[in-house]
PDB file of N, CA and C in Angstrom:
ATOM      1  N   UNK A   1      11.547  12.217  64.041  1.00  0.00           N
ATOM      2  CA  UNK A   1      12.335  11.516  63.060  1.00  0.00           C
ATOM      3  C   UNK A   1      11.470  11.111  61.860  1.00  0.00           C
ATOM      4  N   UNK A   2      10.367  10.822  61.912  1.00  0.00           N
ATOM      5  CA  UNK A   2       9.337  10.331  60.814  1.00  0.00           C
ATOM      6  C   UNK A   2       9.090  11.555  59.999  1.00  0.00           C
ATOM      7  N   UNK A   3       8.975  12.889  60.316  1.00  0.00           N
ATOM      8  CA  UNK A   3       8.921  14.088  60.507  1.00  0.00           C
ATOM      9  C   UNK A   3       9.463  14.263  58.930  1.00  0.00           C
ATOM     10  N   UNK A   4      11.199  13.734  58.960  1.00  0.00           N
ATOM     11  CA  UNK A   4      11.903  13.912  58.370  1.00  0.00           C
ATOM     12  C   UNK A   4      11.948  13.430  57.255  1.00  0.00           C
ATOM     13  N   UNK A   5      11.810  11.809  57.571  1.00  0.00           N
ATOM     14  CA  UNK A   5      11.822  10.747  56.425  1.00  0.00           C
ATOM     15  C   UNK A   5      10.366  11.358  55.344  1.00  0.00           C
ATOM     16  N   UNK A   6       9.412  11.922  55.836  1.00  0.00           N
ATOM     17  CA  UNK A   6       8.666  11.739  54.564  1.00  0.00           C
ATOM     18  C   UNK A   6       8.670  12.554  53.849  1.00  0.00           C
ATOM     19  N   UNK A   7       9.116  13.919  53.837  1.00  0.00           N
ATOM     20  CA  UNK A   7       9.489  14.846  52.153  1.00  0.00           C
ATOM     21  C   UNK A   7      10.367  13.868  51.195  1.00  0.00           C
ATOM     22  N   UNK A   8      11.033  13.294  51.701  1.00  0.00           N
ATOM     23  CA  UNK A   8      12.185  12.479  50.897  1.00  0.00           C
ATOM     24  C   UNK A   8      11.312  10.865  50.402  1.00  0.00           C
ATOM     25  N   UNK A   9      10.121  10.615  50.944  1.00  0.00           N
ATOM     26  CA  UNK A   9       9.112   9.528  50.394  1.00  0.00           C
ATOM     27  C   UNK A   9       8.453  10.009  49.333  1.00  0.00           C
ATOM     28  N   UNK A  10       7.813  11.563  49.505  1.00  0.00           N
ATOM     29  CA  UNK A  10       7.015  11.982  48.542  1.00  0.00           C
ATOM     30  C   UNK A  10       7.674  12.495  47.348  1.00  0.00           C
ATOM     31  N   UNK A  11       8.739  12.786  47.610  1.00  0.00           N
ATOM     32  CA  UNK A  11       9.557  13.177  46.461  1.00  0.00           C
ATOM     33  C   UNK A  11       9.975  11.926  45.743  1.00  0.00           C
ATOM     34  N   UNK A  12      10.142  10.727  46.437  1.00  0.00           N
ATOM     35  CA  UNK A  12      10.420   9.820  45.258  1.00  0.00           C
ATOM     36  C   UNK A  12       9.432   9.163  44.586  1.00  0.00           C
ATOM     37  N   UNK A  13       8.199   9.210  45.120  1.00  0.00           N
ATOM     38  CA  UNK A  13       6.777   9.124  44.788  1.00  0.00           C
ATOM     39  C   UNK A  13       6.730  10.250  43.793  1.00  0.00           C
ATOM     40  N   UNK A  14       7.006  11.454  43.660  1.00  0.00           N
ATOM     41  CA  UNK A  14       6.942  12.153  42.431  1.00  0.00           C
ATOM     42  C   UNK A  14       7.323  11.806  41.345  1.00  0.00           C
ATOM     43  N   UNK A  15       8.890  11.530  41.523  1.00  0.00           N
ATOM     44  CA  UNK A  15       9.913  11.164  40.585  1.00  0.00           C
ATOM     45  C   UNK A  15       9.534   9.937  40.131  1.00  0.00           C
ATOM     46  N   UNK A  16       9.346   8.842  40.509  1.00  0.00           N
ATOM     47  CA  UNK A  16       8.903   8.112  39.846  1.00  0.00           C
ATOM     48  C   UNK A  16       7.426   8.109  38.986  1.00  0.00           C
ATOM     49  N   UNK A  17       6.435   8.922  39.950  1.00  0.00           N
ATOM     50  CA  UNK A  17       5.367   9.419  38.778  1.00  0.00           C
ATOM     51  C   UNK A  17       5.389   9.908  37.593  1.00  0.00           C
ATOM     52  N   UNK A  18       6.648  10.788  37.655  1.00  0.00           N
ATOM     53  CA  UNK A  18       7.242  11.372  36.142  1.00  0.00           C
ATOM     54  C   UNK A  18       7.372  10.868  35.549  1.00  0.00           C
ATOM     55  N   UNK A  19       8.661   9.763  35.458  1.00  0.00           N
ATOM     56  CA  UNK A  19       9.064   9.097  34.832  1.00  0.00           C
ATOM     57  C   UNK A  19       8.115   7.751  34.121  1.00  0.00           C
ATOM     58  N   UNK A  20       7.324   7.767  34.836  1.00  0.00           N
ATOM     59  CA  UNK A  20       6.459   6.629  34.397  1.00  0.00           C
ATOM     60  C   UNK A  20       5.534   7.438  33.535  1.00  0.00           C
ATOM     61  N   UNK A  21       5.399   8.450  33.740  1.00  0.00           N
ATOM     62  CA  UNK A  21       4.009   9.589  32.704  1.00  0.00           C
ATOM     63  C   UNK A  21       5.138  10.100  31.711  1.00  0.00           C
ATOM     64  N   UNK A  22       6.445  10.095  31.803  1.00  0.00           N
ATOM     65  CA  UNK A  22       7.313  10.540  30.802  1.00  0.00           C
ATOM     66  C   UNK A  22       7.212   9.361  29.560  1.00  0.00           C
ATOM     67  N   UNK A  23       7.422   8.067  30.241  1.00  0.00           N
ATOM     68  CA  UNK A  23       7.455   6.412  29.828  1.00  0.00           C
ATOM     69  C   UNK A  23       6.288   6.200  29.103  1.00  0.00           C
ATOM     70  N   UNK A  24       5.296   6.387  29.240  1.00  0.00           N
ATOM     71  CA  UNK A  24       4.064   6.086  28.604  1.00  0.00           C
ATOM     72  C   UNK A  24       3.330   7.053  27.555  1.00  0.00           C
ATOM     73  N   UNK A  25       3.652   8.713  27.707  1.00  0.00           N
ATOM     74  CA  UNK A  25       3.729   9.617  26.929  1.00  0.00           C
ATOM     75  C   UNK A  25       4.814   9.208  25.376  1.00  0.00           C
ATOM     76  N   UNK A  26       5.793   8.393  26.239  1.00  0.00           N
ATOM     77  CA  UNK A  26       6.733   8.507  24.876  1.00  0.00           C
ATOM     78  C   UNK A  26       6.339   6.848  24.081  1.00  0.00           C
ATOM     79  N   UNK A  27       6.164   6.017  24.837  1.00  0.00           N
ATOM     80  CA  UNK A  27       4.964   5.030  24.460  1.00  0.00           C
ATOM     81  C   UNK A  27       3.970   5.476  22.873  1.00  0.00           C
ATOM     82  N   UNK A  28       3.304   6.084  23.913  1.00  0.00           N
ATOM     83  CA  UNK A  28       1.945   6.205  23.224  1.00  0.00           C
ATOM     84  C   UNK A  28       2.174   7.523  21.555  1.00  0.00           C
ATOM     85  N   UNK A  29       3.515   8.219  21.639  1.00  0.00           N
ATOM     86  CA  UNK A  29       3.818   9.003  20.916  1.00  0.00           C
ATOM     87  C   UNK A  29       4.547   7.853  19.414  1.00  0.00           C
ATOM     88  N   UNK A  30       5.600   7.324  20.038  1.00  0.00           N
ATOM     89  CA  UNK A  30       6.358   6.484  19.128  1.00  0.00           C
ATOM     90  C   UNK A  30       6.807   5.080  19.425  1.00  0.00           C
ATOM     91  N   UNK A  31       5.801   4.742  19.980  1.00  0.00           N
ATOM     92  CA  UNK A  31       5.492   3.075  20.323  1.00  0.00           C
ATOM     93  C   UNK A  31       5.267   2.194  18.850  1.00  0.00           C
ATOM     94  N   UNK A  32       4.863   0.964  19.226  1.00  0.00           N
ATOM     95  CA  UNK A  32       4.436   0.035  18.635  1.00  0.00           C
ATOM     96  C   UNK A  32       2.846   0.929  17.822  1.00  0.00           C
ATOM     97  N   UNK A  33       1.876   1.350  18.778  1.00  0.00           N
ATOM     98  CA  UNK A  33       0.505   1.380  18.203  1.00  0.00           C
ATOM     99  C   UNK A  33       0.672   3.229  18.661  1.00  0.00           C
ATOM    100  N   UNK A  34       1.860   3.891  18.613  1.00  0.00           N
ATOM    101  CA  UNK A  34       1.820   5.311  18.988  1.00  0.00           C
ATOM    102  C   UNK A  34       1.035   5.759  17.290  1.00  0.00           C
ATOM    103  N   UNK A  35       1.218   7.157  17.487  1.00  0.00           N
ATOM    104  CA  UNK A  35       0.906   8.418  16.884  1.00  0.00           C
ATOM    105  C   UNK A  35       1.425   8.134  15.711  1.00  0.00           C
ATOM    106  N   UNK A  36       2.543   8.024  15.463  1.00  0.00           N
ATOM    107  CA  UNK A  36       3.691   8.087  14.721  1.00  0.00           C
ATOM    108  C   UNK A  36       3.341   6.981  13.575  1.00  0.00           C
ATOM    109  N   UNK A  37       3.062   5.260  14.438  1.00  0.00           N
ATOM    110  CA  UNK A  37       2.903   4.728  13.666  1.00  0.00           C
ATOM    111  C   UNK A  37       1.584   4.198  13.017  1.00  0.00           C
ATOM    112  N   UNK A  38       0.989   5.395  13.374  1.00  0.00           N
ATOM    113  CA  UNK A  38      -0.422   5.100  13.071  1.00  0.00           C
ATOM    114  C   UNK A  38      -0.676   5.847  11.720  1.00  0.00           C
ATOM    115  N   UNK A  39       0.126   7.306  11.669  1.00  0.00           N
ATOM    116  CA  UNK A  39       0.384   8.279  10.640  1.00  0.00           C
ATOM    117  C   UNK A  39       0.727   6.868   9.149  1.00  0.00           C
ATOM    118  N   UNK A  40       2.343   6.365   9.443  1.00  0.00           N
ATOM    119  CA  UNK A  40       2.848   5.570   8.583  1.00  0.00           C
ATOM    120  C   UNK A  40       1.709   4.268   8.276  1.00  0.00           C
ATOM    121  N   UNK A  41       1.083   4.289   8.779  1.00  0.00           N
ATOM    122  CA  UNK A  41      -0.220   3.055   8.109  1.00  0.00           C
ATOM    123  C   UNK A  41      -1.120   3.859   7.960  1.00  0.00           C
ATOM    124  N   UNK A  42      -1.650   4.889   7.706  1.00  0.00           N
ATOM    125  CA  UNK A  42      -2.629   5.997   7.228  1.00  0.00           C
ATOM    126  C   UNK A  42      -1.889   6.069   5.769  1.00  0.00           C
ATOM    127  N   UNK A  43      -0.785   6.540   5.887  1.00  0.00           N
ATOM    128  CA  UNK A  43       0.173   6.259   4.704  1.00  0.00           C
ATOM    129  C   UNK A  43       0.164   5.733   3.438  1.00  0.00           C
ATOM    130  N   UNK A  44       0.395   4.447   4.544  1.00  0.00           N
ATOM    131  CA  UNK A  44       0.905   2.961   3.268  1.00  0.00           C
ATOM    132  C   UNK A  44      -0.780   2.458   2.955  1.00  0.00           C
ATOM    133  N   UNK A  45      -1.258   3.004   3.682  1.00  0.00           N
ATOM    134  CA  UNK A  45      -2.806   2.292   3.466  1.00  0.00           C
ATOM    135  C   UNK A  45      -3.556   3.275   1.824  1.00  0.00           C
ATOM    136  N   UNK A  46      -3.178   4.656   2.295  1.00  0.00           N
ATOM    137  CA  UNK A  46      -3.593   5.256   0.791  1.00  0.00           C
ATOM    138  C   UNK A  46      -2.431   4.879  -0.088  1.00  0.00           C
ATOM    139  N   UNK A  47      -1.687   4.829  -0.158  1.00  0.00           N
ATOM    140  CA  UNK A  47      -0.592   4.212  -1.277  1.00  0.00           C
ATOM    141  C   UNK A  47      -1.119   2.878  -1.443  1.00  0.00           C
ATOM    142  N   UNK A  48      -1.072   1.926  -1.208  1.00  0.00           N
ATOM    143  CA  UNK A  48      -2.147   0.385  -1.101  1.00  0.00           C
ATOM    144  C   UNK A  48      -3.344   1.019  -2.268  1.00  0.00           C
ATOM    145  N   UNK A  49      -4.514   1.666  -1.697  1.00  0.00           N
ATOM    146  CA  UNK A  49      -5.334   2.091  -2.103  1.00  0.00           C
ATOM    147  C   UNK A  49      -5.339   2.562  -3.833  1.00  0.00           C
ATOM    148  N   UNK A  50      -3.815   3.118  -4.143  1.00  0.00           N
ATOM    149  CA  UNK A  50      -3.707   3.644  -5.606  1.00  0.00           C
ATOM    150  C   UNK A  50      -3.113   2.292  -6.311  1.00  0.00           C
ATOM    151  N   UNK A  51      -2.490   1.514  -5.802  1.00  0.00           N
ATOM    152  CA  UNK A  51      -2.073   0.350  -6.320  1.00  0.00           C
ATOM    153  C   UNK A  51      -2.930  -0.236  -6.436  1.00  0.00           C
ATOM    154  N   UNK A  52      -4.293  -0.091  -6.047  1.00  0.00           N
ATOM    155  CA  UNK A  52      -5.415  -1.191  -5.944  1.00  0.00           C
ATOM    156  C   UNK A  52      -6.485  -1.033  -7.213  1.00  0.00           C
ATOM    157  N   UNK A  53      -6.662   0.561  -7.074  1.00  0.00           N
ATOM    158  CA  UNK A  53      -7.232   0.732  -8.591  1.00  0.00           C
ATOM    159  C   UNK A  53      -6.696   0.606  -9.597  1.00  0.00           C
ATOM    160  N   UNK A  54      -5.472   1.062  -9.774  1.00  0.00           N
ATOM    161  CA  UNK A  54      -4.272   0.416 -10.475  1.00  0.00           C
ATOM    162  C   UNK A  54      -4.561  -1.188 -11.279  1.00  0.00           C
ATOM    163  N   UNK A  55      -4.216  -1.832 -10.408  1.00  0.00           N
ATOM    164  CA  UNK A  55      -4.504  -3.093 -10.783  1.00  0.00           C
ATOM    165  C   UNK A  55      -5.361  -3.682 -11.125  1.00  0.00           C
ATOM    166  N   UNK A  56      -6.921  -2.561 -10.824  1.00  0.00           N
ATOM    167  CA  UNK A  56      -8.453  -3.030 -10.640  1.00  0.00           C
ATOM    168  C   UNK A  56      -8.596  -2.471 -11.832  1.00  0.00           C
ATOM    169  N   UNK A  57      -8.029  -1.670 -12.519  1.00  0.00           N
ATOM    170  CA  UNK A  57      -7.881  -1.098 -14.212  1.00  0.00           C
ATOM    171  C   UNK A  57      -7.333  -1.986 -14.930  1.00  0.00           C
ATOM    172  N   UNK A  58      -5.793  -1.962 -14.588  1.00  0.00           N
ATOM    173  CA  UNK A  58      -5.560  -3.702 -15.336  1.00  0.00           C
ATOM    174  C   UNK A  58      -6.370  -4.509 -16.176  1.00  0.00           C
ATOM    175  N   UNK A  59      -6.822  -5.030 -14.876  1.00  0.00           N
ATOM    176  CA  UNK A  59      -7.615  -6.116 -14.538  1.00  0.00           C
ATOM    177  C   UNK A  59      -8.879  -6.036 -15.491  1.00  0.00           C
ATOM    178  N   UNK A  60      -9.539  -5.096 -15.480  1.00  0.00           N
ATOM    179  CA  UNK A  60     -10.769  -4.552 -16.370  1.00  0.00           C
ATOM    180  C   UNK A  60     -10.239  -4.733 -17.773  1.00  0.00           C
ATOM    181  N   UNK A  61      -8.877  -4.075 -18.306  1.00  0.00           N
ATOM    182  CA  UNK A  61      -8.599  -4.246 -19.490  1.00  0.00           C
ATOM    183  C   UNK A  61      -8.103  -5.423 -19.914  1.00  0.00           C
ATOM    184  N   UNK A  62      -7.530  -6.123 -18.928  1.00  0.00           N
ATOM    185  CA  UNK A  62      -7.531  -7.725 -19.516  1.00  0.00           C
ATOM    186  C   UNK A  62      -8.527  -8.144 -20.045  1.00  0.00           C
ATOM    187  N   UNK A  63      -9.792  -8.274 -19.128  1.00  0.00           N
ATOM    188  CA  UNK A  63     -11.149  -8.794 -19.018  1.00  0.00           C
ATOM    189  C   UNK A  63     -11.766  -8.084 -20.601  1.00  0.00           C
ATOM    190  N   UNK A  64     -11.713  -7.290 -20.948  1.00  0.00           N
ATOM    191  CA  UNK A  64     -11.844  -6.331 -21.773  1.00  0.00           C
ATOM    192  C   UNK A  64     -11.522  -7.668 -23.359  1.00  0.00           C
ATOM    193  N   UNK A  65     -10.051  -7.461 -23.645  1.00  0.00           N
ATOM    194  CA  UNK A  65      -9.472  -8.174 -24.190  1.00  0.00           C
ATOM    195  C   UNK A  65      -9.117  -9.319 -24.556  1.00  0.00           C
ATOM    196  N   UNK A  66      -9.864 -10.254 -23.814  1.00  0.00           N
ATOM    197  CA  UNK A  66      -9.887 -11.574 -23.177  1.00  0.00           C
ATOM    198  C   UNK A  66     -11.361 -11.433 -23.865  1.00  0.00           C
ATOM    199  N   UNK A  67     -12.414 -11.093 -23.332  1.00  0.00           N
ATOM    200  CA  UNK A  67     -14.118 -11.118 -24.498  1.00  0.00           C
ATOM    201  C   UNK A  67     -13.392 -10.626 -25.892  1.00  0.00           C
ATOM    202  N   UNK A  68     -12.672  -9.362 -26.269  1.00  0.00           N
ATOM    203  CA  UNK A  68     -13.138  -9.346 -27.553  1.00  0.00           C
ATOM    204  C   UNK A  68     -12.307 -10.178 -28.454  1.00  0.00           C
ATOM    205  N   UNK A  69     -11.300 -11.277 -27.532  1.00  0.00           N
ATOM    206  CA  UNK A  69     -11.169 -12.689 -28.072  1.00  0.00           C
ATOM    207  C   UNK A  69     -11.590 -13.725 -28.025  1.00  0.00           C
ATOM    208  N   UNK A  70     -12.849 -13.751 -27.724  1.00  0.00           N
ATOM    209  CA  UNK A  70     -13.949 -15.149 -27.377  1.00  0.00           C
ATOM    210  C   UNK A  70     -14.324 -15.573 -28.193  1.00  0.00           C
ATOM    211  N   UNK A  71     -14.608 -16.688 -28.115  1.00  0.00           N
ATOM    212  CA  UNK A  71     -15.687 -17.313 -29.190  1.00  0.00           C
ATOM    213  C   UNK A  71     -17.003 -16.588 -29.745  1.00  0.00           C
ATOM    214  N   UNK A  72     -17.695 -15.973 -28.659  1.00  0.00           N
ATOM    215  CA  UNK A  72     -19.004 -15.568 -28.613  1.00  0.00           C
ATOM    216  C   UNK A  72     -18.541 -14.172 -29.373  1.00  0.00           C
ATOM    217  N   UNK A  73     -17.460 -13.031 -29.260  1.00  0.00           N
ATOM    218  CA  UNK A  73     -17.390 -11.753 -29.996  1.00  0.00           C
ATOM    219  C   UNK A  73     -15.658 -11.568 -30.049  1.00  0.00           C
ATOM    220  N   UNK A  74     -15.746 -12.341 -31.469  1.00  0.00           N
ATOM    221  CA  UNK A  74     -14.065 -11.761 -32.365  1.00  0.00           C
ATOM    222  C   UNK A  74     -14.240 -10.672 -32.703  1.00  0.00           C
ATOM    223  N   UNK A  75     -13.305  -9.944 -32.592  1.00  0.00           N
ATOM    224  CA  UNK A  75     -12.725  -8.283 -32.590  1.00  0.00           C
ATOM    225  C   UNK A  75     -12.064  -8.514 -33.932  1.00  0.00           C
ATOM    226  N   UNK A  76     -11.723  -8.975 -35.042  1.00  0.00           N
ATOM    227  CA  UNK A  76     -11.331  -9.383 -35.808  1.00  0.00           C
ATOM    228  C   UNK A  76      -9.692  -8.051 -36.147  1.00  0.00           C
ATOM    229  N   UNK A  77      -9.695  -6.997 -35.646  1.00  0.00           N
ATOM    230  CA  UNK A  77      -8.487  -5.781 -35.614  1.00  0.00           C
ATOM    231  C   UNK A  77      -7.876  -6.354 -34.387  1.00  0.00           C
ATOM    232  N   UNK A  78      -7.991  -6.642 -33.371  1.00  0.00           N
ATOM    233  CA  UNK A  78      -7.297  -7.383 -32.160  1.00  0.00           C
ATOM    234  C   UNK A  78      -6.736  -8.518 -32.466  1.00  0.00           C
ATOM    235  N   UNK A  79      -7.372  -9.330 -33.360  1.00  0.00           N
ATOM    236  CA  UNK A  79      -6.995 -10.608 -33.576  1.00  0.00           C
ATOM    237  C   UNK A  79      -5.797 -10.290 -34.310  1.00  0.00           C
ATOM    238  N   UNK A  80      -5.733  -9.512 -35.563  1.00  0.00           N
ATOM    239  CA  UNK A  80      -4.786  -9.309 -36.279  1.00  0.00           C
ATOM    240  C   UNK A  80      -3.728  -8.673 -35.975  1.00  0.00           C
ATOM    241  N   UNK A  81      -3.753  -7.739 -34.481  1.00  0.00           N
ATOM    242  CA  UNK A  81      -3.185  -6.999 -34.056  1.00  0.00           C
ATOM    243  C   UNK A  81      -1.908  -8.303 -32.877  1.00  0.00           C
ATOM    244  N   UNK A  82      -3.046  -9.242 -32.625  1.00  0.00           N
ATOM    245  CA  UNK A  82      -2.325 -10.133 -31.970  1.00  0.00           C
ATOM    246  C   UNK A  82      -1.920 -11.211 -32.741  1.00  0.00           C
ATOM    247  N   UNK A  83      -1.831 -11.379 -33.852  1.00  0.00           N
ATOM    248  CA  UNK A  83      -0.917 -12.067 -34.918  1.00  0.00           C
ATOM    249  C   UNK A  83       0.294 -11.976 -35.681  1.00  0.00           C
ATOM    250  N   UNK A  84       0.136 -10.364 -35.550  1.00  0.00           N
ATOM    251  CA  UNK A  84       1.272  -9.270 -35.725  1.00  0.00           C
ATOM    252  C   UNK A  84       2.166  -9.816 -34.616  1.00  0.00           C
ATOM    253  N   UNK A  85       1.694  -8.810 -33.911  1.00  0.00           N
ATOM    254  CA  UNK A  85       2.712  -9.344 -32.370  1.00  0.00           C
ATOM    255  C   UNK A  85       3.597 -10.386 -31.684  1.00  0.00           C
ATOM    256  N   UNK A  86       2.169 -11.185 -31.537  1.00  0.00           N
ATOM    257  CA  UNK A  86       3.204 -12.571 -31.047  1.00  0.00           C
ATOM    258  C   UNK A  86       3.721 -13.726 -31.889  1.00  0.00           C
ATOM    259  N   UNK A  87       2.976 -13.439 -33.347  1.00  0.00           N
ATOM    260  CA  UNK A  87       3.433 -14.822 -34.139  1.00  0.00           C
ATOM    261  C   UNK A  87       4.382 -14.062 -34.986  1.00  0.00           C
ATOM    262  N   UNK A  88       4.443 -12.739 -34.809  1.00  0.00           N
ATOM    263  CA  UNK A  88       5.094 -12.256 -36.503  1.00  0.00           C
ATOM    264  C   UNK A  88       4.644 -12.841 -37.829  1.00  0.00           C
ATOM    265  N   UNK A  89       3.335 -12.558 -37.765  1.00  0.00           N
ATOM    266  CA  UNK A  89       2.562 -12.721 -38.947  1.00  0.00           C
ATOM    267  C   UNK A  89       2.296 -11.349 -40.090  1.00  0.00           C
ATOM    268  N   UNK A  90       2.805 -11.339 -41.180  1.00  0.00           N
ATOM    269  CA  UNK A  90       2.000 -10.580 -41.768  1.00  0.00           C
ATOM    270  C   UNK A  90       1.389 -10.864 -43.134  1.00  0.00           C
ATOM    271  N   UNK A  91       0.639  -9.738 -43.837  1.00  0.00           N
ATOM    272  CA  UNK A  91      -0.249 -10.282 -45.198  1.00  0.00           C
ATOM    273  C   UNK A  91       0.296 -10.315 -46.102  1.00  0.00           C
ATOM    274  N   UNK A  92       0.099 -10.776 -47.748  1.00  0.00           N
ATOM    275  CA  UNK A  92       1.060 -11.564 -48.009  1.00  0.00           C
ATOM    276  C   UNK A  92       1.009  -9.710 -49.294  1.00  0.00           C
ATOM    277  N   UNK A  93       0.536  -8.878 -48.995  1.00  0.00           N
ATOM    278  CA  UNK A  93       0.734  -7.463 -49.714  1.00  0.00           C
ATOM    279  C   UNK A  93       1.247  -6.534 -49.096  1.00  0.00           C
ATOM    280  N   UNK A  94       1.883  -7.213 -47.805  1.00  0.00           N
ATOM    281  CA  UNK A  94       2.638  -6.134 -46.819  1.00  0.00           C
ATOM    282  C   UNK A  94       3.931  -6.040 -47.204  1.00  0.00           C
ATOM    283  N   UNK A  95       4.980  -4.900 -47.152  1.00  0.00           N
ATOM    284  CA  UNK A  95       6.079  -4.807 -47.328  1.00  0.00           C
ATOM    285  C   UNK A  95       6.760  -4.364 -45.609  1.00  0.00           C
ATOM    286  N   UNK A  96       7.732  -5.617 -45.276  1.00  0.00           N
ATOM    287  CA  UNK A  96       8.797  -4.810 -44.311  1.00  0.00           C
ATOM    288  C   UNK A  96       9.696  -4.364 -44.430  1.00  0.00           C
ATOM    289  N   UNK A  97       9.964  -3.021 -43.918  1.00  0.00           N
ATOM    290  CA  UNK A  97      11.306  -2.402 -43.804  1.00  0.00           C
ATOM    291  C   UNK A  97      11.998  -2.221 -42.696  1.00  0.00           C
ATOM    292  N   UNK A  98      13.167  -2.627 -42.475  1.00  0.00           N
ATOM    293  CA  UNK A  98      13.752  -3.049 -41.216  1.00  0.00           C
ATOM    294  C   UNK A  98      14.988  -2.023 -40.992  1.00  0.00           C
TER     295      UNK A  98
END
């Protein structure tokens, strides 16, 4: 009788081995920390990366623009360029046409 019972032990000892190596295969494929989402933060991490110089250019040309309005070195064409601009200033031999 024992004879009998154990093909039908080892077989569910299989089946459940599967399923648990099926379970953890699909885990490790498209889980939390799988394959999949490791690709999508490889991703967003070089996209990050172009936004970063991006901004790190910006940033330089502010800095840029910001000295050649200092005390220590007037740009004196910037200055005028930014008088134009934000005050609507102009010279008194300029003509506008609108």
């Amino acid at each position: 009788m024992t004879s009998r019972h154990r093909p039908w032990g080892l077989l569910i000892f299989f089946v459940i081995a599967f399923f648990l190596g099926a379970y953890f295969t699909f885990a490790a494929v498209q889980g939390d920390y799988g394959l999949f989402r490791r690709a999508e933060i490889t991703a967003q991490s070089a996209e990050l990366q172009v936004q970063l110089q991006e901004l790190n250019a910006q940033i330089a040309r502010m800095e840029n623009l910001t000295r050649r309005l200092s005390d220590s070195y007037l740009d004196l064409d910037l200055l005028d360029q930014q008088a134009r601009d934000v005050l609507g200033l102009m010279r008194s031999d300029e003509i506008v046409i609108r």
